[in-house]
N, C-alpha and C. Protein backbone atom coordinates (compact mmCIF):
# COMPACT_ATOMS: atom_id res chain seq x y z
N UNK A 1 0.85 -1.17 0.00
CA UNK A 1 0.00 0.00 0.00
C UNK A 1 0.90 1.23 0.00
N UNK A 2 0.79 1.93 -1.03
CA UNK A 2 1.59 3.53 -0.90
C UNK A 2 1.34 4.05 0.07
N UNK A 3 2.23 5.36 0.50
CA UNK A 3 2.46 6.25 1.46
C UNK A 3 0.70 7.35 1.36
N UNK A 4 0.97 6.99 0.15
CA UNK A 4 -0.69 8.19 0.08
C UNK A 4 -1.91 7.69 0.37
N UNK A 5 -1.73 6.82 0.34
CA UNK A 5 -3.00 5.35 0.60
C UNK A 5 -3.07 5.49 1.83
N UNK A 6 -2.08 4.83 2.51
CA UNK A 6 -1.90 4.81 3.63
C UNK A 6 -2.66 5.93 4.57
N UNK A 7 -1.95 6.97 4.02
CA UNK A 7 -2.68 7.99 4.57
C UNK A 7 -3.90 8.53 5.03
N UNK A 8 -4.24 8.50 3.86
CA UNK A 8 -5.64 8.46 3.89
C UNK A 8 -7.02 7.71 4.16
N UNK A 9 -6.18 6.25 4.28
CA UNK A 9 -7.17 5.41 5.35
C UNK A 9 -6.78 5.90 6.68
N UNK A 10 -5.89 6.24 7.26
CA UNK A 10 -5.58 6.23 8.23
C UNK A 10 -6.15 7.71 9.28
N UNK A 11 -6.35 8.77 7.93
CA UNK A 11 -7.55 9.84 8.76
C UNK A 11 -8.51 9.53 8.39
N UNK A 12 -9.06 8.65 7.67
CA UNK A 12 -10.55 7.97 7.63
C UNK A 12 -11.02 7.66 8.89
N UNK A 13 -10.01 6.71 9.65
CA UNK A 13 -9.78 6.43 11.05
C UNK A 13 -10.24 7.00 11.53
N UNK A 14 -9.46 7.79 11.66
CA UNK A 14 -9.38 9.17 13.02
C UNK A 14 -10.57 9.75 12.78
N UNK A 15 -11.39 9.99 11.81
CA UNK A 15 -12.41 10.63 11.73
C UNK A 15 -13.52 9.81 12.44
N UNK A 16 -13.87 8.82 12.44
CA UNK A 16 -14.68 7.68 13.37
C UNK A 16 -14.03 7.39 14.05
N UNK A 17 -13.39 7.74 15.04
CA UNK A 17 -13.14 7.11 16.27
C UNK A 17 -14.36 6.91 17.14
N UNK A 18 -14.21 6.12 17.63
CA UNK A 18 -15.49 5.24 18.63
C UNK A 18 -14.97 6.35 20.20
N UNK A 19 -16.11 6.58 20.81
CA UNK A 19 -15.97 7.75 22.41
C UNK A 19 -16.56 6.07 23.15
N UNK A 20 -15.99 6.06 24.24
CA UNK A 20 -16.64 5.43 25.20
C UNK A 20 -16.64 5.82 26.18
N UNK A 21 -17.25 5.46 27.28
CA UNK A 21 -17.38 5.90 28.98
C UNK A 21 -16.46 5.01 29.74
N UNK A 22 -15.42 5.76 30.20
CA UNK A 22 -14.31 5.37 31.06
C UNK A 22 -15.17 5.02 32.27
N UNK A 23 -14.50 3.48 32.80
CA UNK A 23 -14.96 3.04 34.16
C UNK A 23 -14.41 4.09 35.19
N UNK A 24 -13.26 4.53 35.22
CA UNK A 24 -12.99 5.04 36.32
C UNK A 24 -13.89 6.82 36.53
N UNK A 25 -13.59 7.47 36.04
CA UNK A 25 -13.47 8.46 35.52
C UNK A 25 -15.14 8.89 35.07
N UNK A 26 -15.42 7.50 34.41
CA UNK A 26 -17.15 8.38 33.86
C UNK A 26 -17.18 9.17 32.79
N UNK A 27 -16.39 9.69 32.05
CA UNK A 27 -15.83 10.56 31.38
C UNK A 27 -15.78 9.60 29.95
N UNK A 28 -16.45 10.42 28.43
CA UNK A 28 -16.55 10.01 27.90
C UNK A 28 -15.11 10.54 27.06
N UNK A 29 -14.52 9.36 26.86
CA UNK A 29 -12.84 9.48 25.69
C UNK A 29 -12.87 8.61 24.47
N UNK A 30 -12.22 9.06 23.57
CA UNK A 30 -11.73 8.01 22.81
C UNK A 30 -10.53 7.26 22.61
N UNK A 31 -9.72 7.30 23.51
CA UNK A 31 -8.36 6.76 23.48
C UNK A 31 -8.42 5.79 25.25
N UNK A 32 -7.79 4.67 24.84
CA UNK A 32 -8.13 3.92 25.97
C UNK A 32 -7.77 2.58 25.94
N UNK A 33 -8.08 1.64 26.85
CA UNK A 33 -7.79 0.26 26.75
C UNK A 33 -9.13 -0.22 27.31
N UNK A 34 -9.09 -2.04 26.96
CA UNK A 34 -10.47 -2.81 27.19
C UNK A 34 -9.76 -3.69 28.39
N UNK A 35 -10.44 -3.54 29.76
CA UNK A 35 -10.54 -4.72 30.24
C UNK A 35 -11.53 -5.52 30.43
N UNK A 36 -11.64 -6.41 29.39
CA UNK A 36 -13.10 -7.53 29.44
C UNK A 36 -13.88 -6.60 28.88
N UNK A 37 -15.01 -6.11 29.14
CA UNK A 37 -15.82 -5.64 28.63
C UNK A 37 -16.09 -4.27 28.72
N UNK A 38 -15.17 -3.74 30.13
CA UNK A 38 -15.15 -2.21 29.92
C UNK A 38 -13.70 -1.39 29.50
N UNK A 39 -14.11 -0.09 29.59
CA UNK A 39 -13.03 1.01 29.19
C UNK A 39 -12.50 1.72 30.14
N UNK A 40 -10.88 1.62 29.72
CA UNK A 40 -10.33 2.83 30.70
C UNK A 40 -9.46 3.73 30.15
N UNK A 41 -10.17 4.81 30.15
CA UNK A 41 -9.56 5.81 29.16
C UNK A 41 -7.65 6.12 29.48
N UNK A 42 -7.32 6.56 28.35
CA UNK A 42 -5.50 6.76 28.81
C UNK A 42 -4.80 7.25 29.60
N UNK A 43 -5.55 8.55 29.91
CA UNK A 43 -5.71 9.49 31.63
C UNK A 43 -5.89 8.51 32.64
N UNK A 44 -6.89 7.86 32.95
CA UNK A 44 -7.23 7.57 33.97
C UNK A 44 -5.66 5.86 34.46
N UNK A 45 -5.77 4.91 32.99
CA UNK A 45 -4.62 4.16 33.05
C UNK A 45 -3.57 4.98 33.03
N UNK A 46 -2.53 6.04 32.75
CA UNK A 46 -1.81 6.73 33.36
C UNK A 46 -1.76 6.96 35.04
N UNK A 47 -3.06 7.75 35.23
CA UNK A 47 -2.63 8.05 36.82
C UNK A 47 -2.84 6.62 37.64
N UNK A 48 -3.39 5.46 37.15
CA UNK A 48 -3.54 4.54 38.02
C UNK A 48 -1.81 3.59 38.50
N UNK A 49 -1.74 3.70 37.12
CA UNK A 49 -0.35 3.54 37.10
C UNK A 49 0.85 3.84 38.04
N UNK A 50 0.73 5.71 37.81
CA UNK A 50 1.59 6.30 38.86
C UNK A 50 1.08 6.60 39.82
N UNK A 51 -0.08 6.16 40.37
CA UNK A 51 -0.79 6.33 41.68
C UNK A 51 0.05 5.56 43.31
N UNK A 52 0.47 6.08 44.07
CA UNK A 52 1.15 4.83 45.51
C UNK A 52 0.26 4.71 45.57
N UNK A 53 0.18 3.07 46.26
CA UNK A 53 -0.96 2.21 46.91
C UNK A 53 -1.44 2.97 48.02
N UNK A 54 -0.53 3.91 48.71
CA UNK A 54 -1.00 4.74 49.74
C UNK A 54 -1.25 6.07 49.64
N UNK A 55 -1.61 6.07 48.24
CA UNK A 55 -2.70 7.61 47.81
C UNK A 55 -3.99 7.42 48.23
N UNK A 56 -5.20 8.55 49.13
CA UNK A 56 -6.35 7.82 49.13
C UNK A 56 -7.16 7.37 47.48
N UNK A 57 -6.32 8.16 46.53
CA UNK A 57 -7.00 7.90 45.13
C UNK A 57 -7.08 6.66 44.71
N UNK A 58 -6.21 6.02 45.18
CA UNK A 58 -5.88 4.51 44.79
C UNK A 58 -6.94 3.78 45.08
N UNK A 59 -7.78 3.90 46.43
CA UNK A 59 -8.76 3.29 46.84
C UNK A 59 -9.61 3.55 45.91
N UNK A 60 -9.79 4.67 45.66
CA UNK A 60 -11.26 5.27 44.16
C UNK A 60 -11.02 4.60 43.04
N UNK A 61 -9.43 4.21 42.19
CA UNK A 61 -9.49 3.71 41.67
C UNK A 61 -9.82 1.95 41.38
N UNK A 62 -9.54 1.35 42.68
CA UNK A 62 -10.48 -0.16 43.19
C UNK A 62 -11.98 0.18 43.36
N UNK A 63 -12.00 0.94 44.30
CA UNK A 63 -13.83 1.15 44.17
C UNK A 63 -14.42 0.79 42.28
N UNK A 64 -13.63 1.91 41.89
CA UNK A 64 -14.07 1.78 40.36
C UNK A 64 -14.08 0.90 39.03
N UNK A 65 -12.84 -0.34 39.56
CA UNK A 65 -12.39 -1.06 38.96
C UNK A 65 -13.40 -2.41 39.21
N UNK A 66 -13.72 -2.12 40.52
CA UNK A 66 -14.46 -3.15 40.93
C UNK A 66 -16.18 -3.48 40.01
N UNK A 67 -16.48 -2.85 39.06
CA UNK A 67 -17.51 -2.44 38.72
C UNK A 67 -16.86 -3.64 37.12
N UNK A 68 -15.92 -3.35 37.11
CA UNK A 68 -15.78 -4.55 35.66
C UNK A 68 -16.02 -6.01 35.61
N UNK A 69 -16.99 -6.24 35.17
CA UNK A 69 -17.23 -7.77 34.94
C UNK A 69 -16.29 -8.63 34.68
N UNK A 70 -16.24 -9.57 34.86
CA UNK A 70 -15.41 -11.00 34.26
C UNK A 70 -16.74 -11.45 33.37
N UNK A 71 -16.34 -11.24 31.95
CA UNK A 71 -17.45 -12.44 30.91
C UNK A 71 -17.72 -13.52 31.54
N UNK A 72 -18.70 -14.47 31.37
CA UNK A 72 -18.70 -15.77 31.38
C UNK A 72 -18.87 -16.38 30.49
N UNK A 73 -17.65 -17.46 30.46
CA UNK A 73 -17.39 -18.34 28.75
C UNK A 73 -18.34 -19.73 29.46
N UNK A 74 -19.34 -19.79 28.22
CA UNK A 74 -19.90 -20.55 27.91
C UNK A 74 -19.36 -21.79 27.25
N UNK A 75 -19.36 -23.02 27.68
CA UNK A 75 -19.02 -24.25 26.66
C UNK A 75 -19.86 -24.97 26.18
């Protein structure tokens, strides 16, 4: 695929990007990661990241995490 091709699928992209509602946060983003079935926008995985276990934020971020399902696989 050429450089110009390329291109131009690639702000096709960007033009539909999908917004979802960050678990932590509530906050609707489009940049983010899936765990299982929900979203956590890149902000919020950033500060969780650099959060100490002994920030009280850390706790908000378990409160919030706690809200993500585990699927259940069917056999």
């Amino acid at each position: 695929m050429g450089v110009w091709r390329w291109r131009t699928l690639s702000s096709n992209l960007a033009q539909h990007q999908l917004i979802e509602t960050c678990v932590i946060c509530e906050n609707q983003k489009s940049k983010g990661i899936h765990l299982y079935t929900s979203f956590i926008c890149s902000d919020c995985e950033h500060e969780l990241i650099q959060t100490d276990t002994n920030d009280p934020k850390y706790k908000h971020f378990l409160k919030q995490l706690k809200k993500v399902n585990t699927p259940e696989i069917f056999s």
